[in-house]
C-alpha atoms as a PDB file:
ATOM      1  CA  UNK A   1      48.866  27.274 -36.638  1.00  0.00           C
ATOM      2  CA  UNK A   2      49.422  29.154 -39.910  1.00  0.00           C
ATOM      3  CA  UNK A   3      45.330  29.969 -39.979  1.00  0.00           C
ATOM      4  CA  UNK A   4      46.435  32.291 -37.010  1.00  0.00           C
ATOM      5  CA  UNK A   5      49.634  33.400 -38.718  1.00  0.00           C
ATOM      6  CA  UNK A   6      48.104  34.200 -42.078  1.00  0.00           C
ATOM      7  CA  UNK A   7      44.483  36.074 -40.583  1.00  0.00           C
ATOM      8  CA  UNK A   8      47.346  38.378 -38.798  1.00  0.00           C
ATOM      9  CA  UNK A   9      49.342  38.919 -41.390  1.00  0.00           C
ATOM     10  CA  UNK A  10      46.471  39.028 -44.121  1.00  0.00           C
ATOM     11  CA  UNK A  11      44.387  41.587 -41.821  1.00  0.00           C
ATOM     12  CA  UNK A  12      47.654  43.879 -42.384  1.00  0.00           C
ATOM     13  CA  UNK A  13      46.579  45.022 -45.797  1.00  0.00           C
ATOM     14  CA  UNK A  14      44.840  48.403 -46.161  1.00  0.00           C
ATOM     15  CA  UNK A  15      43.233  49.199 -49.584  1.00  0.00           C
ATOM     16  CA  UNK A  16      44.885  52.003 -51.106  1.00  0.00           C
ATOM     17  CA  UNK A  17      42.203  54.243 -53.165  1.00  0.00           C
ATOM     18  CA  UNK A  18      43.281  53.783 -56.630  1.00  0.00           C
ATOM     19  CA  UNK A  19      46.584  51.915 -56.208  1.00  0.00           C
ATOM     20  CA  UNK A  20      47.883  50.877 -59.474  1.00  0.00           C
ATOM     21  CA  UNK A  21      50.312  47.759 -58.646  1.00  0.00           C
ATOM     22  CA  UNK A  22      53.176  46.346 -61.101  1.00  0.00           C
ATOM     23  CA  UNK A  23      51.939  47.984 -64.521  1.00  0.00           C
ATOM     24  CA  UNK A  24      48.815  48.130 -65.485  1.00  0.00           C
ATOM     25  CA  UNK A  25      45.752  50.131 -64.859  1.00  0.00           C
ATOM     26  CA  UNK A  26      43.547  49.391 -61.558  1.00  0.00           C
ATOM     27  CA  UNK A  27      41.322  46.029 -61.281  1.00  0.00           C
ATOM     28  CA  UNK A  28      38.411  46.905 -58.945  1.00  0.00           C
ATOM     29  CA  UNK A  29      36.128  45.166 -61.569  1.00  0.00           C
ATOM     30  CA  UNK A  30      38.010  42.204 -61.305  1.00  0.00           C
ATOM     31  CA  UNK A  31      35.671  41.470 -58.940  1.00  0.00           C
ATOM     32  CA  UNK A  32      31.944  42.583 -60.490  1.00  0.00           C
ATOM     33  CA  UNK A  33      32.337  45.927 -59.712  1.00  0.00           C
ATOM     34  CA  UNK A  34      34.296  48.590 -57.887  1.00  0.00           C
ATOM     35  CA  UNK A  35      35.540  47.794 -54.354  1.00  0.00           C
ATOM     36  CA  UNK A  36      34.054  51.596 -52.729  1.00  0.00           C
ATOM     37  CA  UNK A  37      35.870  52.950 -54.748  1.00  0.00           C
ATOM     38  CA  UNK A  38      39.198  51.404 -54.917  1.00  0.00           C
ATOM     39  CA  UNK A  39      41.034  49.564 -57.637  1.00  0.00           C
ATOM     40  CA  UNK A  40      43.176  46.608 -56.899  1.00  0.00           C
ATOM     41  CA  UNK A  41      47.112  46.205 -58.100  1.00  0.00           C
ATOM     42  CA  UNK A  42      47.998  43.734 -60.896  1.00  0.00           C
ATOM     43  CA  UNK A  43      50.811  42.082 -61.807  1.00  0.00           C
ATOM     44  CA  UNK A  44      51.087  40.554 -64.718  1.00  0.00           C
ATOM     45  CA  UNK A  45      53.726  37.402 -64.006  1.00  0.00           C
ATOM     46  CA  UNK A  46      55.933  36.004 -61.026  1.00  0.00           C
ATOM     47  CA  UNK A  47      58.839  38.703 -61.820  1.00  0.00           C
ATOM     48  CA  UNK A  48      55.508  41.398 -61.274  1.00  0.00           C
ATOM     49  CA  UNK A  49      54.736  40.025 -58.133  1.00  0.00           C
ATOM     50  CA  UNK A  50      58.139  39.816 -56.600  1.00  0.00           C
ATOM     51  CA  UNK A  51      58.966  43.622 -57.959  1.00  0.00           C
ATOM     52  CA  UNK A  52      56.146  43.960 -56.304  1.00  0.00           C
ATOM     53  CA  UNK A  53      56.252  42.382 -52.964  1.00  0.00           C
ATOM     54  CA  UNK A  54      59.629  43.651 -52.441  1.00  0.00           C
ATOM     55  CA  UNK A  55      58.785  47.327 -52.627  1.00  0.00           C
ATOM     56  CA  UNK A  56      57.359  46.906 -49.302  1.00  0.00           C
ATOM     57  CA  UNK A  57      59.206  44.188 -47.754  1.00  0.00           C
ATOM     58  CA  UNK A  58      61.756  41.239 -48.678  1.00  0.00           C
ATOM     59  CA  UNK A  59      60.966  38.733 -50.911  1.00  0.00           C
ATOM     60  CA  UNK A  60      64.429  36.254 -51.675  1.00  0.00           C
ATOM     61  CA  UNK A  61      65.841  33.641 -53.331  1.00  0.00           C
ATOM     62  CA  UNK A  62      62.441  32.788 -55.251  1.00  0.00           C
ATOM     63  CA  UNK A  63      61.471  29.775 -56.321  1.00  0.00           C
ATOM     64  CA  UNK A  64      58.708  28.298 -58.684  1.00  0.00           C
ATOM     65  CA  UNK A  65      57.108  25.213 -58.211  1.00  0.00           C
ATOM     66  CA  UNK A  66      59.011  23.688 -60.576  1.00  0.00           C
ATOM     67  CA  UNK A  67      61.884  24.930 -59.301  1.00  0.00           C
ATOM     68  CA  UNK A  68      61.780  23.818 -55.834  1.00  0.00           C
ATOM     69  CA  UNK A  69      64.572  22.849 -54.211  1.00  0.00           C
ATOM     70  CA  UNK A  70      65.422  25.224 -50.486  1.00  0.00           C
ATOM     71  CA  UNK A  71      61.979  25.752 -50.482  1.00  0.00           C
ATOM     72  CA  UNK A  72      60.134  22.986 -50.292  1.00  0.00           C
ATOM     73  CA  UNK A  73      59.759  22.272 -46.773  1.00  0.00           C
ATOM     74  CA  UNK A  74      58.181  25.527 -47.156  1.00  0.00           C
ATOM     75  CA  UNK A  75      55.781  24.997 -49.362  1.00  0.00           C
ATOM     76  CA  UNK A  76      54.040  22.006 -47.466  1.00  0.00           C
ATOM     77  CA  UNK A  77      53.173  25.286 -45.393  1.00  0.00           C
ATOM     78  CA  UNK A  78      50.434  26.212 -48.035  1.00  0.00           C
ATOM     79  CA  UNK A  79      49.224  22.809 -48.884  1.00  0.00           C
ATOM     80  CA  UNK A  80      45.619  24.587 -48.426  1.00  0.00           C
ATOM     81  CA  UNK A  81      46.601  27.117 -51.020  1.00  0.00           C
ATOM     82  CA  UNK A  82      44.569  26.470 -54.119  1.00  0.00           C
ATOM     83  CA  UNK A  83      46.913  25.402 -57.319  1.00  0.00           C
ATOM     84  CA  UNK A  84      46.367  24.300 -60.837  1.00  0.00           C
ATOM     85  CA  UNK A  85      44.146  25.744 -63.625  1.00  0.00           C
ATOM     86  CA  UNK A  86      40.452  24.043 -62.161  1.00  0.00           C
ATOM     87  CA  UNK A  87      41.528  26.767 -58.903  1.00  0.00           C
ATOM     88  CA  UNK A  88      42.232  29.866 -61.729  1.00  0.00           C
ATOM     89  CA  UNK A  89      45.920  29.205 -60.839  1.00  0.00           C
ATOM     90  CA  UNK A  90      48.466  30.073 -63.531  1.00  0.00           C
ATOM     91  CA  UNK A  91      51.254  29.611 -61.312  1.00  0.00           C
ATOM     92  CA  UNK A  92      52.827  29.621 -58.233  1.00  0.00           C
ATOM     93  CA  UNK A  93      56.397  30.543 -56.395  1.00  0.00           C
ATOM     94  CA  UNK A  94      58.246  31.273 -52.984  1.00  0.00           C
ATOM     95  CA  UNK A  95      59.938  33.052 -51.335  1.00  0.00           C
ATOM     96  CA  UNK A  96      61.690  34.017 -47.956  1.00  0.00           C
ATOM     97  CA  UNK A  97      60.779  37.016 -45.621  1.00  0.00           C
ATOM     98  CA  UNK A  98      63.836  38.961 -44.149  1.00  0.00           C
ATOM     99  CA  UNK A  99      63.953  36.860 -41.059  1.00  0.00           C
ATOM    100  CA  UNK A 100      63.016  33.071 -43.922  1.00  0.00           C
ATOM    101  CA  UNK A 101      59.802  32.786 -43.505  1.00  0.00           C
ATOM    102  CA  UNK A 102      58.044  31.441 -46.247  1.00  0.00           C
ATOM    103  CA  UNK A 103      55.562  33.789 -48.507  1.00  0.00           C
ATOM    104  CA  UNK A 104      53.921  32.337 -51.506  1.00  0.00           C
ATOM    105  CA  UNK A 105      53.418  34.229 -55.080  1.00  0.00           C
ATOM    106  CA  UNK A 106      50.467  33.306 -56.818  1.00  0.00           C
ATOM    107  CA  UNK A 107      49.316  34.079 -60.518  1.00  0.00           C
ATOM    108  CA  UNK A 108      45.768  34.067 -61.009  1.00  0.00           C
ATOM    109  CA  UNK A 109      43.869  33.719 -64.153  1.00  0.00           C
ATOM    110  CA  UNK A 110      40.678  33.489 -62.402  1.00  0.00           C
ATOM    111  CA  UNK A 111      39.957  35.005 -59.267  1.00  0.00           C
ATOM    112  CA  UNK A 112      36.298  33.699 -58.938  1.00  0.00           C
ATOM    113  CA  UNK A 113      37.642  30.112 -59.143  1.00  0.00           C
ATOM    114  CA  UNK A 114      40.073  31.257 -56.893  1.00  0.00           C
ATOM    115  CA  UNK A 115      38.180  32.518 -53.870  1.00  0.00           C
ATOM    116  CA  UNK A 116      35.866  29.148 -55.026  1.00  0.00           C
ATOM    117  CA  UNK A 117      38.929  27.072 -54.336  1.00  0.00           C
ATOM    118  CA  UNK A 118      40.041  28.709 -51.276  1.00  0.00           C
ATOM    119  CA  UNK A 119      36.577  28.331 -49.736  1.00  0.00           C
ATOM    120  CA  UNK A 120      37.077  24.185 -50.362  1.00  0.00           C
ATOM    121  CA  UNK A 121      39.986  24.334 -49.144  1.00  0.00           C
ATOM    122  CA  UNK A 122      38.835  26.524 -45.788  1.00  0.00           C
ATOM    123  CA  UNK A 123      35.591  24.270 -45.608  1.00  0.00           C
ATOM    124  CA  UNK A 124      37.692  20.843 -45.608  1.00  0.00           C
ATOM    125  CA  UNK A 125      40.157  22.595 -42.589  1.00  0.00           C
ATOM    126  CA  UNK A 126      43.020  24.439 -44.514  1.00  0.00           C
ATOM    127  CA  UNK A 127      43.699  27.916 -44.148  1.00  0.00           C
ATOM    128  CA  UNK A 128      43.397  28.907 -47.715  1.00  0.00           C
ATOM    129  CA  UNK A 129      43.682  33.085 -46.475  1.00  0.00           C
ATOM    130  CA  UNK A 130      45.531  35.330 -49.133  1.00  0.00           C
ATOM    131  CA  UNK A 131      46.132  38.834 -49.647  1.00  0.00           C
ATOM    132  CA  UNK A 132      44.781  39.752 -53.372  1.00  0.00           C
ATOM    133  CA  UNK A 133      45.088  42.028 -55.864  1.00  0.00           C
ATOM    134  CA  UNK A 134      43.213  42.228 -59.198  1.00  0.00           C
ATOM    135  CA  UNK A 135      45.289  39.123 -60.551  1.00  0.00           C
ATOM    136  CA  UNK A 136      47.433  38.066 -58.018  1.00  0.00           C
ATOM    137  CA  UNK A 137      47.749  36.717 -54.350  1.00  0.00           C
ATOM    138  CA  UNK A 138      50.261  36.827 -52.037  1.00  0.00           C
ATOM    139  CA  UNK A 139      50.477  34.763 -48.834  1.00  0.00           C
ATOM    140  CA  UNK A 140      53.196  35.739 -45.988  1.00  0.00           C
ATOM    141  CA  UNK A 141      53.619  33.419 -42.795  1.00  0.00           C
ATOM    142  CA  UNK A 142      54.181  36.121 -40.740  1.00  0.00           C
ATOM    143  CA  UNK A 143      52.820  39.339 -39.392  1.00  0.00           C
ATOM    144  CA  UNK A 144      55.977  41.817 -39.806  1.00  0.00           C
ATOM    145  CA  UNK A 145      55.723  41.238 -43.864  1.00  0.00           C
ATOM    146  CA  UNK A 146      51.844  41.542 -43.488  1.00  0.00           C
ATOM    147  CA  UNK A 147      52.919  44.755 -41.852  1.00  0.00           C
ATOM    148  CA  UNK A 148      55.398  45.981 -44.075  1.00  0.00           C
ATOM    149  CA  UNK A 149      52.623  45.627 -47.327  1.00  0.00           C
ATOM    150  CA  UNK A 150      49.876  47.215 -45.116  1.00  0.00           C
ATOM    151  CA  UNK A 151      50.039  50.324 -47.748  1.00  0.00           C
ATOM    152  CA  UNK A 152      50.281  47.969 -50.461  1.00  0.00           C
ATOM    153  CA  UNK A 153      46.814  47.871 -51.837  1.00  0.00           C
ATOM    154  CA  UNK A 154      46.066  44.497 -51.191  1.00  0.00           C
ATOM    155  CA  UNK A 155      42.546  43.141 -49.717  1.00  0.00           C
ATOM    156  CA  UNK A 156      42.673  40.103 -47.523  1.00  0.00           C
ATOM    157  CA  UNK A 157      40.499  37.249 -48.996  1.00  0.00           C
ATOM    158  CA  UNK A 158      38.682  35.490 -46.835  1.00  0.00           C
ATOM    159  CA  UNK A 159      36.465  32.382 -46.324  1.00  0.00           C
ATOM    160  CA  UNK A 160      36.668  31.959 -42.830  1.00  0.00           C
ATOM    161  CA  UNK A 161      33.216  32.498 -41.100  1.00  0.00           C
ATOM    162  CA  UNK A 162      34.706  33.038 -37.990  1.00  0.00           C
ATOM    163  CA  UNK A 163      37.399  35.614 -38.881  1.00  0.00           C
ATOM    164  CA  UNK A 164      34.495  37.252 -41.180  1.00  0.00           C
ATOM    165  CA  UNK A 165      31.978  37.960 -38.626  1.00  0.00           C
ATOM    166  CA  UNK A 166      34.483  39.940 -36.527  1.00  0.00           C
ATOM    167  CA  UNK A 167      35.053  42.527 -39.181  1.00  0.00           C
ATOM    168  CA  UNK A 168      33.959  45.881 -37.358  1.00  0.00           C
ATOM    169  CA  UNK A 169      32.004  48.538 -39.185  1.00  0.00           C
ATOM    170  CA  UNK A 170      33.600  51.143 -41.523  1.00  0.00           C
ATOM    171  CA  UNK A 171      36.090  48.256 -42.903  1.00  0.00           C
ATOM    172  CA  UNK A 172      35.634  47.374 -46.536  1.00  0.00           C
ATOM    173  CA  UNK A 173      33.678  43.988 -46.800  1.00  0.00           C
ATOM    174  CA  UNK A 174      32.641  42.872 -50.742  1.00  0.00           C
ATOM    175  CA  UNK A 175      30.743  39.421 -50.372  1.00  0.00           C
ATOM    176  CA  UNK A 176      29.125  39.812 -53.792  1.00  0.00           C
ATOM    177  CA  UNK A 177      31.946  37.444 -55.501  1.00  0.00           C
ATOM    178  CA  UNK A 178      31.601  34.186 -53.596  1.00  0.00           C
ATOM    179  CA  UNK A 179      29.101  33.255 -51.164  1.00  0.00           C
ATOM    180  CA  UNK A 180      30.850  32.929 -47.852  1.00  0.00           C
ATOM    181  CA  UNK A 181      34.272  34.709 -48.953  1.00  0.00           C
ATOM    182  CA  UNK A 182      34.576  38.607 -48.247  1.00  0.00           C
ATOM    183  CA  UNK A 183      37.280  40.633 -49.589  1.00  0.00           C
ATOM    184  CA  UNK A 184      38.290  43.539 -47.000  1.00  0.00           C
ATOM    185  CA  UNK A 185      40.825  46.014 -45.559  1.00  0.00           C
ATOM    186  CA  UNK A 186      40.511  44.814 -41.789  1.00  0.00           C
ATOM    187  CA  UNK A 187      43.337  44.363 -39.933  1.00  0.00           C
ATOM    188  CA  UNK A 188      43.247  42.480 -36.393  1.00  0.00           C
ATOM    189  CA  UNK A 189      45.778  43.911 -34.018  1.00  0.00           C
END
């Protein structure tokens, strides 16, 4: 069950304080304000995010929606990801892990329809979990890449009551951008 998969690998991502991502200054008020203190890593386009991505882990033989070709078996995996311009999608991509497992690239215009999208998507039964930065999302099937971008900067966006309730004390948790959706650094083991 990817829900599973992605909580795992999503709750690898630590907020850095005052990462800067793939150029550009931090985005903690991306989000209405300042996440305690931390800003959140942009990226500007698809090359951005993969530079980015593969800093802390593999991300191969990409591959835009348009594109797809090896990949799209792949990308039925994130049917529950929001896409198009109504979610605040400017576009999406894929790519493979080091062992092929699927991670998705996403380029957000607007992260409040975004998380808005991703909570439709998680209230009609899709696991619509991402790791975001101030533009961006990335989605890995897997918890070794979750791992390997645990330094990374990025917050795990959630709208999953049930994996929301179970973040501990001490762990970042915003819920001031979309009722029902938290942004936060916690990690299950």
């Amino acid at each position: 069950m990817r829900l599973s998969r992605t909580l795992i690998a999503g709750a690898a991502l630590v907020a850095v304080a005052s990462l800067t991502g793939c150029g550009g200054d931090g985005g903690g008020d991306v989000f209405g304000g300042p996440l305690d203190g931390k800003s959140l890593p942009k990226a500007k386009d698809i090359a951005s995010m993969e530079r980015f991505v593969n800093r802390y882990t593999v991300c191969k033989e990409l591959e835009t929606d348009a594109t797809l070709g090896k990949h799209s078996e792949a990308a039925r995996e994130f049917e529950g990801l929001p896409k198009g311009a109504q979610a605040g999608v400017k576009e999406r991509a894929f790519c493979e892990a080091d062992r092929g497992q699927p991670i998705a690239l996403v380029a957000v215009s607007d992260m409040k329809k975004f998380l808005v999208a991703s909570k439709a998507s998680e209230d009609a039964g899709n696991d619509a979990s991402a790791l975001v930065g101030a533009d961006f999302a990335v989605v890995p099937t897997d918890s070794d890449t979750s791992q390997a971008l645990k330094s990374s900067g990025l917050l795990v966006a959630s709208c999953n009551a049930n994996f929301n309730s179970k973040i501990p004390s001490g762990y970042t948790k915003s819920e001031n951008i979309v009722k029902g959706c938290v942004l936060t650094d916690y990690i299950p083991s």
